[in-house]
N, C-alpha and C. Protein backbone atom coordinates (compact mmCIF):
# COMPACT_ATOMS: atom_id res chain seq x y z
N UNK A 1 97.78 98.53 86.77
CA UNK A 1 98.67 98.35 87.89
C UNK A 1 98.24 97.10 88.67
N UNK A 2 99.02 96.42 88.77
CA UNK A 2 98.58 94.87 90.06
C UNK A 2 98.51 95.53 91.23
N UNK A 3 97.38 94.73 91.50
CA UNK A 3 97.45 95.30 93.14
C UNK A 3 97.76 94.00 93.52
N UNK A 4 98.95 93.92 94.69
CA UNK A 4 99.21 93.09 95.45
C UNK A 4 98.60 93.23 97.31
N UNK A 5 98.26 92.69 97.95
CA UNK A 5 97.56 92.30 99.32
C UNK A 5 99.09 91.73 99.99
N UNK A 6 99.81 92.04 100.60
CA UNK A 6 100.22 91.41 101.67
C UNK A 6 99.93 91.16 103.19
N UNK A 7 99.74 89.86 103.24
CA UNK A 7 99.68 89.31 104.93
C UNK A 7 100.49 88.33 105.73
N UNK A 8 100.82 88.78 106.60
CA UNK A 8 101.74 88.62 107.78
C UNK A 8 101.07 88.72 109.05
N UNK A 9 101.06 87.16 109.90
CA UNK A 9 100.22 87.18 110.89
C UNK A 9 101.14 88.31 112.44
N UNK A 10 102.07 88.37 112.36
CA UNK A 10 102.74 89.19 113.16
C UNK A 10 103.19 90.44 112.87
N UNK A 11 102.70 91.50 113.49
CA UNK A 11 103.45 92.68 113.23
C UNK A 11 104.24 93.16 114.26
N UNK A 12 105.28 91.89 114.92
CA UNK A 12 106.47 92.21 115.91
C UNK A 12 107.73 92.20 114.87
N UNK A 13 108.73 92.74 115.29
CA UNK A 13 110.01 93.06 115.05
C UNK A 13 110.29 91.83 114.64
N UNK A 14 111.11 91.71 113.52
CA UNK A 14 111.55 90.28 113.43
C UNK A 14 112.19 90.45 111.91
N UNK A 15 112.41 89.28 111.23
CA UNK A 15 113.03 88.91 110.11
C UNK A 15 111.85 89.12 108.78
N UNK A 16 110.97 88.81 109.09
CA UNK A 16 109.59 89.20 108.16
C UNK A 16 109.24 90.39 108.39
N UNK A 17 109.37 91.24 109.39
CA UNK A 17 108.72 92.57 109.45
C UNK A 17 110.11 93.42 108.46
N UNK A 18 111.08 92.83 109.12
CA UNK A 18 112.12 93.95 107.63
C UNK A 18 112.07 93.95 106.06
N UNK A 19 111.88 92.26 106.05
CA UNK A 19 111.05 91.88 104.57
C UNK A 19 110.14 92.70 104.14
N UNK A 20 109.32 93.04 104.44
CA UNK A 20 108.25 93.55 104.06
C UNK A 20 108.82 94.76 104.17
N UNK A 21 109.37 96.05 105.07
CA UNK A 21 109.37 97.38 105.21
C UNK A 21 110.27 97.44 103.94
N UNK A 22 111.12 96.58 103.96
CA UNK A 22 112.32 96.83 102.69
C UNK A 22 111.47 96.75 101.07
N UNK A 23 111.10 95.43 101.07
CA UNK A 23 110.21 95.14 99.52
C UNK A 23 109.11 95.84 99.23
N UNK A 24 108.19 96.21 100.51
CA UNK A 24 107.03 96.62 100.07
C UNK A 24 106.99 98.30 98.78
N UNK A 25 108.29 99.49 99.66
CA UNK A 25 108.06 100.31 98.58
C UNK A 25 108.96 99.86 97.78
N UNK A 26 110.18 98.95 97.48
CA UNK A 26 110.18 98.63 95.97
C UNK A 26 109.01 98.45 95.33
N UNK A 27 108.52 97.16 95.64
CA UNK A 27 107.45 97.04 94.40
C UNK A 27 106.23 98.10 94.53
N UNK A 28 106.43 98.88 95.29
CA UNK A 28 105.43 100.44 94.47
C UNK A 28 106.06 100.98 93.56
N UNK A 29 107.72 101.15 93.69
CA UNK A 29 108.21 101.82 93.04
C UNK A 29 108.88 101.31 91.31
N UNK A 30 108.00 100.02 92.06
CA UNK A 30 107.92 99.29 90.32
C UNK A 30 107.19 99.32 89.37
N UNK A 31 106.00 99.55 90.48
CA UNK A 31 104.56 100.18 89.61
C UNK A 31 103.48 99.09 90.55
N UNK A 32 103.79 98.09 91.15
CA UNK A 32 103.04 97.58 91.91
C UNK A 32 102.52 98.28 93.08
N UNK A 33 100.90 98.15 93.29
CA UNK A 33 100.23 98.85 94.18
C UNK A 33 99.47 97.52 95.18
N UNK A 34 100.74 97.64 96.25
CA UNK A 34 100.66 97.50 97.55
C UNK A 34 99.50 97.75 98.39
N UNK A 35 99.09 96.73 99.25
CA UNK A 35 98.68 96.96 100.73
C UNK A 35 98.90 95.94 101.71
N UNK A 36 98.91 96.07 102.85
CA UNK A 36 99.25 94.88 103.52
C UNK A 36 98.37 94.96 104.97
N UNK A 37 98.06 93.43 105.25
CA UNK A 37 97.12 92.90 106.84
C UNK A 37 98.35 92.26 107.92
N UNK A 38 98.66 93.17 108.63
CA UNK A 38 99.39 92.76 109.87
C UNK A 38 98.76 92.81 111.24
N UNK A 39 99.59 91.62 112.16
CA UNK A 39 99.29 91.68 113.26
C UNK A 39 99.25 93.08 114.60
N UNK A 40 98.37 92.87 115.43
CA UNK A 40 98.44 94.16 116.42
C UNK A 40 99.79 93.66 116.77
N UNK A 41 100.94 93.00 117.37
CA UNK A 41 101.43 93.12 118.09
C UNK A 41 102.78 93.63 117.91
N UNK A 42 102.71 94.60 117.23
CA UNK A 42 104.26 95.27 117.05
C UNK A 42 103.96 96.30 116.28
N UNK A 43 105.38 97.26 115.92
CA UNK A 43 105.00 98.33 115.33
C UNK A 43 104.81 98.72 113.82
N UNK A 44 105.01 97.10 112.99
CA UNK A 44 104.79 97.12 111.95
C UNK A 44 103.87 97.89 110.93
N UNK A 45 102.10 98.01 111.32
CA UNK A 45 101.59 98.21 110.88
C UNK A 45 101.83 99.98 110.92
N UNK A 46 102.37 100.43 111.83
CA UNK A 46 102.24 101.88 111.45
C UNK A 46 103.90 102.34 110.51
N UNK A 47 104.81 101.64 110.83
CA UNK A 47 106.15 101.78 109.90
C UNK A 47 105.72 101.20 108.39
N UNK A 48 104.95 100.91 108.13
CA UNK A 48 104.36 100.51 107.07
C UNK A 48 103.46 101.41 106.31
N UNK A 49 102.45 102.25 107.33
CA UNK A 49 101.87 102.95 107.15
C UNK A 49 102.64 104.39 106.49
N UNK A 50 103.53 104.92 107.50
CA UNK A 50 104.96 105.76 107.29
C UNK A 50 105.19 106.16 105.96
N UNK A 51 105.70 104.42 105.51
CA UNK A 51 106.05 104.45 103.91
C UNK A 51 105.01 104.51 103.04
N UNK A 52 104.36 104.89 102.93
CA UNK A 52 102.80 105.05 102.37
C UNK A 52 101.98 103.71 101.76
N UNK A 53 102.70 103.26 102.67
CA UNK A 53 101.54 101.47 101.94
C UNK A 53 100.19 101.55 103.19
N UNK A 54 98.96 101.52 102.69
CA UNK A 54 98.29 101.43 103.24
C UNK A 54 97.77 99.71 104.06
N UNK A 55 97.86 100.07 105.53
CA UNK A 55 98.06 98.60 106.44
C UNK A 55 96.95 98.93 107.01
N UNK A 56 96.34 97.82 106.69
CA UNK A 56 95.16 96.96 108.22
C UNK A 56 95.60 95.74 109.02
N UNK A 57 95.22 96.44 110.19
CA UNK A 57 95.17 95.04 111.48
C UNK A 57 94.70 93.93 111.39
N UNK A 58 95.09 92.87 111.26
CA UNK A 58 94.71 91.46 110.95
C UNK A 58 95.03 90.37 112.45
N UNK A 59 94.03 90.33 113.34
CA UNK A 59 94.72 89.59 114.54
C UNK A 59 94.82 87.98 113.92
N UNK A 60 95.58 87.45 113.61
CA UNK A 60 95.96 86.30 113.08
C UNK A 60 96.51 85.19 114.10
N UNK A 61 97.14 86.06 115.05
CA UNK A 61 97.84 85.34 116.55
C UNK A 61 96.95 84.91 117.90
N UNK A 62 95.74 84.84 117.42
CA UNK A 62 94.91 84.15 118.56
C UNK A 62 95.25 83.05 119.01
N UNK A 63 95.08 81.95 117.89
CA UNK A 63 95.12 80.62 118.51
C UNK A 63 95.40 79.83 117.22
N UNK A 64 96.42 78.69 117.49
CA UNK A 64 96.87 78.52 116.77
C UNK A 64 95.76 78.12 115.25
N UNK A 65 94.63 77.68 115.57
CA UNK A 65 93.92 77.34 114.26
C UNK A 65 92.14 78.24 114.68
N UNK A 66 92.54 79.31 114.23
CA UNK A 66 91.57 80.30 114.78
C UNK A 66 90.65 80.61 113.51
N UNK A 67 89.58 80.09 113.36
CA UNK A 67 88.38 80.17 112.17
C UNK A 67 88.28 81.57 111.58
N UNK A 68 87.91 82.65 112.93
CA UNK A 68 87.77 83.38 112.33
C UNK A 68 88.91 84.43 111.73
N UNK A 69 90.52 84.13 112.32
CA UNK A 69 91.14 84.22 110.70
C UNK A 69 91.08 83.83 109.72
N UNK A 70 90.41 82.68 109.09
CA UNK A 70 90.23 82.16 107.97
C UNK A 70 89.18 83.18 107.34
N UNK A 71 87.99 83.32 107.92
CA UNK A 71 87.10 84.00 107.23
C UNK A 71 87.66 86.06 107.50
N UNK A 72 88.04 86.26 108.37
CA UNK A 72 88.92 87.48 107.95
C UNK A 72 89.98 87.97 106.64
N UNK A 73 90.90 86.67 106.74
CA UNK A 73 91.97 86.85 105.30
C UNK A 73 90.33 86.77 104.11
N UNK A 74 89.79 85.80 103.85
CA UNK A 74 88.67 85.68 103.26
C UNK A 74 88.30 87.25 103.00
N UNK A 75 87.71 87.87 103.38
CA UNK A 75 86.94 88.62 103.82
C UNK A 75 87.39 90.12 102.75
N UNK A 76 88.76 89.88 103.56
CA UNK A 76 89.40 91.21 103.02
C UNK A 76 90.23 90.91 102.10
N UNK A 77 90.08 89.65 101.55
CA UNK A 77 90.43 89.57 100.05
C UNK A 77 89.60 90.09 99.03
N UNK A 78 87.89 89.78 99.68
CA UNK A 78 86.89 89.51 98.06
C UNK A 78 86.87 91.07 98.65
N UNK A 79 87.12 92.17 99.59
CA UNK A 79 86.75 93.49 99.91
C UNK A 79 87.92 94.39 99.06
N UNK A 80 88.91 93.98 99.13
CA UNK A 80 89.97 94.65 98.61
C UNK A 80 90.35 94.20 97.01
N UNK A 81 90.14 93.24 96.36
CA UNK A 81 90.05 92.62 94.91
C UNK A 81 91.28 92.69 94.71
N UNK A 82 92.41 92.15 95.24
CA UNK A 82 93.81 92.51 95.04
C UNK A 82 93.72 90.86 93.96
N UNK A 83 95.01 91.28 92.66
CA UNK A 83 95.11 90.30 91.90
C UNK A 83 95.88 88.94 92.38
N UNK A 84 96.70 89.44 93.84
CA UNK A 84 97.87 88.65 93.96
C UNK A 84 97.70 89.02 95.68
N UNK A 85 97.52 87.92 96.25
CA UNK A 85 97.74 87.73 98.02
C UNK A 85 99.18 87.41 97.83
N UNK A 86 99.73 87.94 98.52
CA UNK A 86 101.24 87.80 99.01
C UNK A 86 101.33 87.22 100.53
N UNK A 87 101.43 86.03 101.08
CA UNK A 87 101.45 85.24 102.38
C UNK A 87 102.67 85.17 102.74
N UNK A 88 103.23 85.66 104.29
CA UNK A 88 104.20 86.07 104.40
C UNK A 88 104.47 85.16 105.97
N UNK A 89 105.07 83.78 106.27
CA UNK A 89 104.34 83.39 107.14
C UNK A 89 103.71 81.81 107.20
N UNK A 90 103.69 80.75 107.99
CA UNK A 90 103.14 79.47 107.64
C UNK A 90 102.11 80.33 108.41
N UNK A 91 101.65 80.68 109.38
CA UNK A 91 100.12 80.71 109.74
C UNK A 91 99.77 82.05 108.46
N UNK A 92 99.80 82.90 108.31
CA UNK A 92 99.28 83.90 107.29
C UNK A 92 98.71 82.94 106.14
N UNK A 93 99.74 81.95 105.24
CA UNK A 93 99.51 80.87 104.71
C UNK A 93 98.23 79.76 104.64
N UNK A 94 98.38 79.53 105.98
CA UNK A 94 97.95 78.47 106.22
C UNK A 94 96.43 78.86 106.34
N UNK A 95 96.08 80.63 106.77
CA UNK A 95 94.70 80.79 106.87
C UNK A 95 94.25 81.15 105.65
N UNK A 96 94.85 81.47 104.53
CA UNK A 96 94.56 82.23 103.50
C UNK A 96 93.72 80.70 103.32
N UNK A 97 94.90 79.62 102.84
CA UNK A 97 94.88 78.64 102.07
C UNK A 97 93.45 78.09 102.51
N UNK A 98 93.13 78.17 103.75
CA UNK A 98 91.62 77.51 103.94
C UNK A 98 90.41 78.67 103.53
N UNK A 99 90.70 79.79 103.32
CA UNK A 99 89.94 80.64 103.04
C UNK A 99 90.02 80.92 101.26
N UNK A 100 90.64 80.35 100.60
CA UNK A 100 90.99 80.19 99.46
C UNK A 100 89.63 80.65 98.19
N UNK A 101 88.94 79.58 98.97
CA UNK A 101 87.97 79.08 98.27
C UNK A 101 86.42 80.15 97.76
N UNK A 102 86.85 81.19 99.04
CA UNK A 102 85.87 82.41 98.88
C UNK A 102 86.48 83.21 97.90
N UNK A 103 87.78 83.07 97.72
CA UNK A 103 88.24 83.97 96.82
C UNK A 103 88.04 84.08 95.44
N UNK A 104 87.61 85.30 94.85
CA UNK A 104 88.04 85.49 93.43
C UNK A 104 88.95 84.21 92.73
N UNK A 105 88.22 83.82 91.72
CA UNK A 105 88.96 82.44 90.89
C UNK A 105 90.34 82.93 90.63
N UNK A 106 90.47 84.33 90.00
CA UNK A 106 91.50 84.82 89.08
C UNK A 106 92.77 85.37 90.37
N UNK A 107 92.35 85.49 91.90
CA UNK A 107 93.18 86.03 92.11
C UNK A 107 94.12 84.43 92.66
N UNK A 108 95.45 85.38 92.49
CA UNK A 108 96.64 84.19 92.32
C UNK A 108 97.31 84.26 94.28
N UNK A 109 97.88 83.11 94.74
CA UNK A 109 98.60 83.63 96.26
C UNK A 109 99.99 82.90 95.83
N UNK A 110 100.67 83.64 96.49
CA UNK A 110 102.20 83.64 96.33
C UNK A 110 102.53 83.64 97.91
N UNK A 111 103.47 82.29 98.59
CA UNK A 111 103.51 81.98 99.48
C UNK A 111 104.93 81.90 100.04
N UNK A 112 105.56 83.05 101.04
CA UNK A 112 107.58 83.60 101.21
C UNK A 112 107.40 82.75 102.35
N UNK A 113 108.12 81.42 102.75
CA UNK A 113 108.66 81.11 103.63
C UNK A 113 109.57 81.57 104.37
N UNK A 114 109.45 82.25 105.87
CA UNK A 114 110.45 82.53 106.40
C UNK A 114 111.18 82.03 107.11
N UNK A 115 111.32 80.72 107.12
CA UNK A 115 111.20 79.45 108.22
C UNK A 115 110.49 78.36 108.13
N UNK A 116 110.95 77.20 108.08
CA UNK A 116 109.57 76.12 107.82
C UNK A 116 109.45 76.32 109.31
N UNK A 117 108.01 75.87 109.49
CA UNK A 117 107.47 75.93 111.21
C UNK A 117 108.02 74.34 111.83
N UNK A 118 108.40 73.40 110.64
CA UNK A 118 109.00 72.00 111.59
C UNK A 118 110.18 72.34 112.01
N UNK A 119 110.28 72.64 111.94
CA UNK A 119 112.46 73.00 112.15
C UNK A 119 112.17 73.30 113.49
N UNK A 120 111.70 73.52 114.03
CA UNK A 120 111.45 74.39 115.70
C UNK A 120 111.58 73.22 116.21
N UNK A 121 112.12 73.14 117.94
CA UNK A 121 112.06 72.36 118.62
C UNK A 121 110.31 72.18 119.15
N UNK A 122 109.71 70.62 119.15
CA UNK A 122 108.38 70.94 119.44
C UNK A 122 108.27 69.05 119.55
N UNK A 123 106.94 69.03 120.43
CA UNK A 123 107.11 67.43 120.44
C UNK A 123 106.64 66.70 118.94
N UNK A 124 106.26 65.49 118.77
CA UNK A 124 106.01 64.74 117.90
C UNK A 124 104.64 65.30 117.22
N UNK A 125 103.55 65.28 118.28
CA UNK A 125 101.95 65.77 117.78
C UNK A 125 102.41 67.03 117.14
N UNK A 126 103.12 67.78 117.67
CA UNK A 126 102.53 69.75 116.88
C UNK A 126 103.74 69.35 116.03
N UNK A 127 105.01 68.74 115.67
CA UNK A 127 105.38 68.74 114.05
C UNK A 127 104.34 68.28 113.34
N UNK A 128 103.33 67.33 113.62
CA UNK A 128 102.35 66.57 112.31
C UNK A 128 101.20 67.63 112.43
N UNK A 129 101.26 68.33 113.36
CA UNK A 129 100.00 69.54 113.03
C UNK A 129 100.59 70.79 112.02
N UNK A 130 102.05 71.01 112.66
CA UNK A 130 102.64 71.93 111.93
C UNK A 130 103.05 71.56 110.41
N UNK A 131 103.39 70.37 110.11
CA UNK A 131 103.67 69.79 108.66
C UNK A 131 102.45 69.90 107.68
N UNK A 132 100.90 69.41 108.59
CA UNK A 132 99.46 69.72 107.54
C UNK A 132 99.28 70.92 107.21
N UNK A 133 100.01 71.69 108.49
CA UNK A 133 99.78 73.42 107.97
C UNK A 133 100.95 73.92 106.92
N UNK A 134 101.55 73.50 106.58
CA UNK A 134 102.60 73.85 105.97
C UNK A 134 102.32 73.22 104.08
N UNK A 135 102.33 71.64 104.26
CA UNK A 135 101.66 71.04 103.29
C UNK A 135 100.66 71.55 102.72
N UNK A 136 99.83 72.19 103.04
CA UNK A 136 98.48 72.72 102.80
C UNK A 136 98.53 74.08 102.37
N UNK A 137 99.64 74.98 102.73
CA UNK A 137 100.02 76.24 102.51
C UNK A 137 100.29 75.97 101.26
N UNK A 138 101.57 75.60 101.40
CA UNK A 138 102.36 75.24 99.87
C UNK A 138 101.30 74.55 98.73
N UNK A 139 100.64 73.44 99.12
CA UNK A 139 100.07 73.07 97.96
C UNK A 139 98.67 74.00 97.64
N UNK A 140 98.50 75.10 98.29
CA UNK A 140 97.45 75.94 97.67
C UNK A 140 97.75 76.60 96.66
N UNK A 141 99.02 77.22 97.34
CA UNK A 141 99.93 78.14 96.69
C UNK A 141 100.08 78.45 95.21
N UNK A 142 99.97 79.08 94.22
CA UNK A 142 100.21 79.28 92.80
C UNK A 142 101.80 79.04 93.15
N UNK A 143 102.61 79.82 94.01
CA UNK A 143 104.04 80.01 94.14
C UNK A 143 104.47 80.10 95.55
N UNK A 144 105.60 78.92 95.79
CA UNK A 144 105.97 79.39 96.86
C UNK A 144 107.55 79.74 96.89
N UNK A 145 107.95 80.87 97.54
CA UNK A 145 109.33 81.70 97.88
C UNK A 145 110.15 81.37 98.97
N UNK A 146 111.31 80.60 99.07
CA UNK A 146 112.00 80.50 100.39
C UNK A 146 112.93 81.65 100.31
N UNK A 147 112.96 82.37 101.61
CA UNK A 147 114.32 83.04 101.91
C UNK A 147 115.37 82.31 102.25
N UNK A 148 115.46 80.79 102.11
CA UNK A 148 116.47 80.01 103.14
C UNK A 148 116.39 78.67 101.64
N UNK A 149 117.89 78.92 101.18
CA UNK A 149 117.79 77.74 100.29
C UNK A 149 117.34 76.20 101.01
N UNK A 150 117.94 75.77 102.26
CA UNK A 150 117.96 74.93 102.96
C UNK A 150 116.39 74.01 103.06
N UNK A 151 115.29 75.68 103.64
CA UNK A 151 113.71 75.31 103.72
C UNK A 151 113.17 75.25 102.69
N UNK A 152 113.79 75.61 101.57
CA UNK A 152 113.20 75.07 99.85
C UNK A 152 113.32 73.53 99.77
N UNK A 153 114.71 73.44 100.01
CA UNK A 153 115.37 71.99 99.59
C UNK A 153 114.00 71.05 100.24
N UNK A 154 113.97 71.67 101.87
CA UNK A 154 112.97 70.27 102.59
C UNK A 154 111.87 70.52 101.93
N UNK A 155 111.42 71.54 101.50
CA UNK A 155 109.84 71.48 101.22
C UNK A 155 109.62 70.75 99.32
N UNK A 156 110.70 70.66 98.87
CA UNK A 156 110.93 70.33 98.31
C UNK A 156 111.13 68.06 98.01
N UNK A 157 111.71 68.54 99.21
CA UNK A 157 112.07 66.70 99.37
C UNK A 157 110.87 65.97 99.80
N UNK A 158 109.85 66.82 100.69
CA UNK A 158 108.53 65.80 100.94
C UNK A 158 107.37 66.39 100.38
N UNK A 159 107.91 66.68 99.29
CA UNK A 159 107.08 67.19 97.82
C UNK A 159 105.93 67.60 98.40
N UNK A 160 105.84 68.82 98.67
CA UNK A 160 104.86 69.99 99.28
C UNK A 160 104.57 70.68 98.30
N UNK A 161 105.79 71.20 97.42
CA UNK A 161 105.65 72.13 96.42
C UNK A 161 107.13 71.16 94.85
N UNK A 162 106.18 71.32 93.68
CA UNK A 162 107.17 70.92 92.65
C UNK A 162 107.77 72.34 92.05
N UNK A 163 108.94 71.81 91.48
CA UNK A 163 110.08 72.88 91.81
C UNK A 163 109.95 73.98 90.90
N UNK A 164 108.80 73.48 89.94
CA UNK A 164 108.35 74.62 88.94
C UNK A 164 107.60 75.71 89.38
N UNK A 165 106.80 75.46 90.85
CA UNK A 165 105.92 76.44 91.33
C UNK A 165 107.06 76.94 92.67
N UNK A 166 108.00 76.74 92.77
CA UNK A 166 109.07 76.98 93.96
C UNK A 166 110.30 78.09 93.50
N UNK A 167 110.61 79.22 93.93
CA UNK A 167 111.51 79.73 93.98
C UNK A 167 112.73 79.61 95.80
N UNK A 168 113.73 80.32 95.05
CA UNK A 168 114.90 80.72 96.60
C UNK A 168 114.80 81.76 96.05
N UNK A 169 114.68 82.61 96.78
CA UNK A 169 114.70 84.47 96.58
C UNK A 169 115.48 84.57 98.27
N UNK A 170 117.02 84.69 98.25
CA UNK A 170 117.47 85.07 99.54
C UNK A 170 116.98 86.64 100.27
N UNK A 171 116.85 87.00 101.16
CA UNK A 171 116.74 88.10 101.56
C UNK A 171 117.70 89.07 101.34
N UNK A 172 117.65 90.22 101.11
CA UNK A 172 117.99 91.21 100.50
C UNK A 172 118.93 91.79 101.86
N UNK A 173 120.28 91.86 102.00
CA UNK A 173 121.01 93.01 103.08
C UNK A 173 121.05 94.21 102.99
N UNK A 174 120.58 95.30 103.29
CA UNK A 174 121.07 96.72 102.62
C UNK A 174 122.13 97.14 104.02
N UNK A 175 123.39 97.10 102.93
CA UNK A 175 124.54 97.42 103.54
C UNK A 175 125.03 98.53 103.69
């Protein structure tokens, strides 16, 4: 059975927290064995819990370039031996990707854009902080996933990721 690790630096209400409540028991019920590191600040980690995926607290939302998330995602990668980090998130991403290096050779990270973080209104300095974090995500990445054909296309055009390691996987409606 793969064990997959998912992390998501926020566990508030949002467009990534449904992602995850929706996909996570599919892929149990595919045969993939799930767990996931979310943020304290929402009710994610226990609606998660609910569905029987086992969730730990991951404070990821300190500051924007906070070390000791790096060595946390780290941490509870080489603790948990999952084959496949699932990064859900440019900061989730962005800390794995510097923590990379502690990890298991064999395990693979797979990286779901939910948003590029430049697209936000923000001055000149934090797009070129936000673009290294993003650049750096993606090019760690074994794979990266847009929910938004649009944030493929850009990450695509200032060749972050080549299109062989890039999927569009739209988000799923359950109607």
């Amino acid at each position: 059975m793969t064990q997959v690790l998912h992390v998501m630096a926020s566990g508030a209400r949002g467009g990534g927290a449904e992602h995850l409540l929706g996909l996570l028991p599919r892929l149990e019920r595919m045969g993939f064995e799930c767990s996931a590191a979310v943020g304290p600040d929402g009710p994610l980690r226990d609606e998660l819990t609910e569905c029987g995926i086992p969730t730990v607290t991951l404070d990821l939302m300190r500051s924007r370039l906070n070390l000791r998330g790096v060595v946390s995602v780290a941490d509870l990668v080489r603790h948990t031996h999952p084959q496949i980090v699932h990064c859900h998130g440019t900061r989730a991403a962005f800390f794995a990707a510097l923590g990379r290096c502690w990890w298991p050779k064999s395990t693979k990270m797979i990286y779901t854009v939910h948003g590029v973080s430049t697209s936000k209104e923000m001055s000149l300095l934090h797009k070129l902080v936000f673009a290294a974090a993003e650049k750096k995500a993606c090019r760690t990445a074994d794979h990266v996933i847009s929910v938004a054909r649009e944030d493929l296309d850009e990450i695509r055009r200032r060749r972050w990721i080549p299109v062989e390691r890039s999927s569009h996987i739209p988000n799923a409606v359950d109607t």
